[in-house]
C-alpha atoms as a PDB file:
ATOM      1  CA  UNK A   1      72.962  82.541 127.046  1.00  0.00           C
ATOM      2  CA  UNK A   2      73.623  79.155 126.097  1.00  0.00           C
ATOM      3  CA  UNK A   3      76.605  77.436 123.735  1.00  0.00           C
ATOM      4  CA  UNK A   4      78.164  75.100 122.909  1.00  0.00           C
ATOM      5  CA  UNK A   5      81.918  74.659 124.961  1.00  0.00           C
ATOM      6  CA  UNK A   6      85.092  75.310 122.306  1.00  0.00           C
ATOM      7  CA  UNK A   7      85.925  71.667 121.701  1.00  0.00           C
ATOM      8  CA  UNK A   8      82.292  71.122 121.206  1.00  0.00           C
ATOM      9  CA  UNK A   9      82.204  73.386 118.599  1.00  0.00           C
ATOM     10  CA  UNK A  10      85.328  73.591 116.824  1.00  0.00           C
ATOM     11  CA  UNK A  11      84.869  69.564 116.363  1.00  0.00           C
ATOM     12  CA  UNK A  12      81.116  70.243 114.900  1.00  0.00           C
ATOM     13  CA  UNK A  13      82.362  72.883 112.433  1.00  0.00           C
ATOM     14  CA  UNK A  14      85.310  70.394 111.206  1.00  0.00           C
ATOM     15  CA  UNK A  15      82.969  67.393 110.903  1.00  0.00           C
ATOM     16  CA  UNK A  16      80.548  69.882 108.888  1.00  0.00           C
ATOM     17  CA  UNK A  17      83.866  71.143 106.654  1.00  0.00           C
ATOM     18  CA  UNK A  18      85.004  67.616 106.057  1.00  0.00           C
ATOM     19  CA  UNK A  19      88.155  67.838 108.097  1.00  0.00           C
ATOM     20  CA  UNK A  20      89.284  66.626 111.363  1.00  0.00           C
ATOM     21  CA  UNK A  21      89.685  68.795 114.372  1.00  0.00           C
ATOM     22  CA  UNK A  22      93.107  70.098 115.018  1.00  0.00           C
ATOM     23  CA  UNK A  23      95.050  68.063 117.502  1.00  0.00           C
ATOM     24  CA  UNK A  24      95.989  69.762 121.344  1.00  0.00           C
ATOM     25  CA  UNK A  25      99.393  70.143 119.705  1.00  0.00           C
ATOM     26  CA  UNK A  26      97.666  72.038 116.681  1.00  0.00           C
ATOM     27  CA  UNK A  27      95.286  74.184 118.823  1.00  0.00           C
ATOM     28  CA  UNK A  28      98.064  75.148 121.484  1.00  0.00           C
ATOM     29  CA  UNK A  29     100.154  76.513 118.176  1.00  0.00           C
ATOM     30  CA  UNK A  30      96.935  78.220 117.077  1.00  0.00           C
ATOM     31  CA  UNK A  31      96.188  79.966 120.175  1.00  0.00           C
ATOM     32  CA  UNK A  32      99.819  81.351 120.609  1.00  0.00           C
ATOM     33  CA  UNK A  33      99.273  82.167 116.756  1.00  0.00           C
ATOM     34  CA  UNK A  34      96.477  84.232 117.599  1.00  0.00           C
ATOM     35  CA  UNK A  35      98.243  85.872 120.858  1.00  0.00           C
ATOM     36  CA  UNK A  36     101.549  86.386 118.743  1.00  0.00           C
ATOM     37  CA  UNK A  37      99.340  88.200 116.098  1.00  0.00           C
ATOM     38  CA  UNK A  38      96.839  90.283 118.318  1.00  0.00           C
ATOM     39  CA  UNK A  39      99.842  91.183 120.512  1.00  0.00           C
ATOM     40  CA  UNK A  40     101.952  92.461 117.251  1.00  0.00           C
ATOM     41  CA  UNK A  41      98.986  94.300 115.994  1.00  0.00           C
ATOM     42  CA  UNK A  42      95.441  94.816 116.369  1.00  0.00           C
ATOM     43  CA  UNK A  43      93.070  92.352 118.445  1.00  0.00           C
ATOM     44  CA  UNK A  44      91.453  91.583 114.841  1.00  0.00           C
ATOM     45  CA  UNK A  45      94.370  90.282 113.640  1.00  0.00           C
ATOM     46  CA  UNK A  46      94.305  87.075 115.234  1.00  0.00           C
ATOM     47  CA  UNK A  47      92.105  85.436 113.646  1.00  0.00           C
ATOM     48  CA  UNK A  48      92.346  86.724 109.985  1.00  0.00           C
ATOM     49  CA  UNK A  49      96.298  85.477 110.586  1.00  0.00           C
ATOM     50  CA  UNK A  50      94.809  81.612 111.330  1.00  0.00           C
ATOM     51  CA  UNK A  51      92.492  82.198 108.062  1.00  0.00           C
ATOM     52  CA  UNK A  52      95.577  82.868 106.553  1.00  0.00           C
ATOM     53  CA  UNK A  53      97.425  80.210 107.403  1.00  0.00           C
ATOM     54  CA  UNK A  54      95.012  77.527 106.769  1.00  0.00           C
ATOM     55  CA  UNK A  55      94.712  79.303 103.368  1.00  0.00           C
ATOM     56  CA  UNK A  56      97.806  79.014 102.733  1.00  0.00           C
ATOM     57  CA  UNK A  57      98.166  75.162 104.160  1.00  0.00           C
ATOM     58  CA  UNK A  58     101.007  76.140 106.455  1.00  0.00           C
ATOM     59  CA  UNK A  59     100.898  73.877 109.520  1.00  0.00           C
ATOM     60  CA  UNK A  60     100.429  75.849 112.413  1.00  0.00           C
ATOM     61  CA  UNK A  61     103.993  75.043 114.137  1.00  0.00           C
ATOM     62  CA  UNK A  62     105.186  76.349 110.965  1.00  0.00           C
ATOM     63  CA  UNK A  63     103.203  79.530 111.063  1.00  0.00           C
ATOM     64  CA  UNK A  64     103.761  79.962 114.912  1.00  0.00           C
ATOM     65  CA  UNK A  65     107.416  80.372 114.048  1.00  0.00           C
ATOM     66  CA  UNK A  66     106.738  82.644 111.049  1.00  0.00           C
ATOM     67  CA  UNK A  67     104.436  85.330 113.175  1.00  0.00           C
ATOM     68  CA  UNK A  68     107.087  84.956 116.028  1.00  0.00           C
ATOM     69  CA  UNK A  69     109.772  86.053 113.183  1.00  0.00           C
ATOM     70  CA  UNK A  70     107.500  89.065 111.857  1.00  0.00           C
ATOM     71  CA  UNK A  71     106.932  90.350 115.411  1.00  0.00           C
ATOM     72  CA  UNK A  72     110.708  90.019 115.824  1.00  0.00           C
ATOM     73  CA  UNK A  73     109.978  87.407 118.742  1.00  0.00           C
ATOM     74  CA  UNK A  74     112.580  84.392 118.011  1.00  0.00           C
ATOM     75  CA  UNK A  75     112.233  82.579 121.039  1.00  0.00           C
ATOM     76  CA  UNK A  76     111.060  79.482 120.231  1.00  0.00           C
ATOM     77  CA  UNK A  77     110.853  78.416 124.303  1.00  0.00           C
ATOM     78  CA  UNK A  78     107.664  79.948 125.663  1.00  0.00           C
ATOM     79  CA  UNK A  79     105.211  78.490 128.176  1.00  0.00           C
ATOM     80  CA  UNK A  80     102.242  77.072 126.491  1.00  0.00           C
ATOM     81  CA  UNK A  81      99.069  79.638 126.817  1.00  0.00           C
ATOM     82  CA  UNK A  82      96.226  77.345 126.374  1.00  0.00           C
ATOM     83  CA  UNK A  83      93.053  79.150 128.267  1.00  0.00           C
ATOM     84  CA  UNK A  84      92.089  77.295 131.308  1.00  0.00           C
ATOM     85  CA  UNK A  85      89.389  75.025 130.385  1.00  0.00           C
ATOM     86  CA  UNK A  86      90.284  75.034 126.926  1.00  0.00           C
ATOM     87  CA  UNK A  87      90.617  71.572 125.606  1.00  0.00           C
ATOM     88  CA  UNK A  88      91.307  70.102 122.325  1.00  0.00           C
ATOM     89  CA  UNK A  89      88.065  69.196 120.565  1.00  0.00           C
ATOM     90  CA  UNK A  90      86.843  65.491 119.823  1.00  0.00           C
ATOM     91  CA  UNK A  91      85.694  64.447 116.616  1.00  0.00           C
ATOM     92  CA  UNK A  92      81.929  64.835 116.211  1.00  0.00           C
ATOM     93  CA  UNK A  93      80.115  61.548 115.234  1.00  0.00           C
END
């Protein structure tokens, strides 16, 4: 099976959408969005949580806090859980 790696393709979707790639600061508070979320809930909920905060133009730190608060999880110290070998993508061009 062949793919493209994470940066690769996160950068290629946000040069197709017009938008820039979210910065290693952005896509650390995205993934512990997503854990936050699946870890409150339902696995499913992780994403559909992102789609709704980029719908609703929250910056992720800002939504990161926000899930922590519904999940009743107020500690805003936590190690970062980036995925080894996830990076942050580069723009495409």
């Amino acid at each position: 099976m062949s793919g493209l790696a994470g940066g690769d393709w996160t950068a290629g979707l946000a040069s197709a959408l017009g938008v820039p790639p979210p910065t290693p600061e952005e896509l650390a508070d995205l993934l512990e969005l997503a854990g936050v979320a699946a870890h409150a809930s339902e696995r499913w909920a992780a994403p559909l949580s992102c789609w709704l905060v980029a719908r609703a133009g929250m910056a992720p730190a800002e939504a990161l806090a926000l899930a922590r608060r519904l999940a009743g999880d107020d500690d805003p110290v936590r190690p970062l859980t980036v995925p080894r070998g996830a990076r942050a993508p580069r723009p495409a061009g």
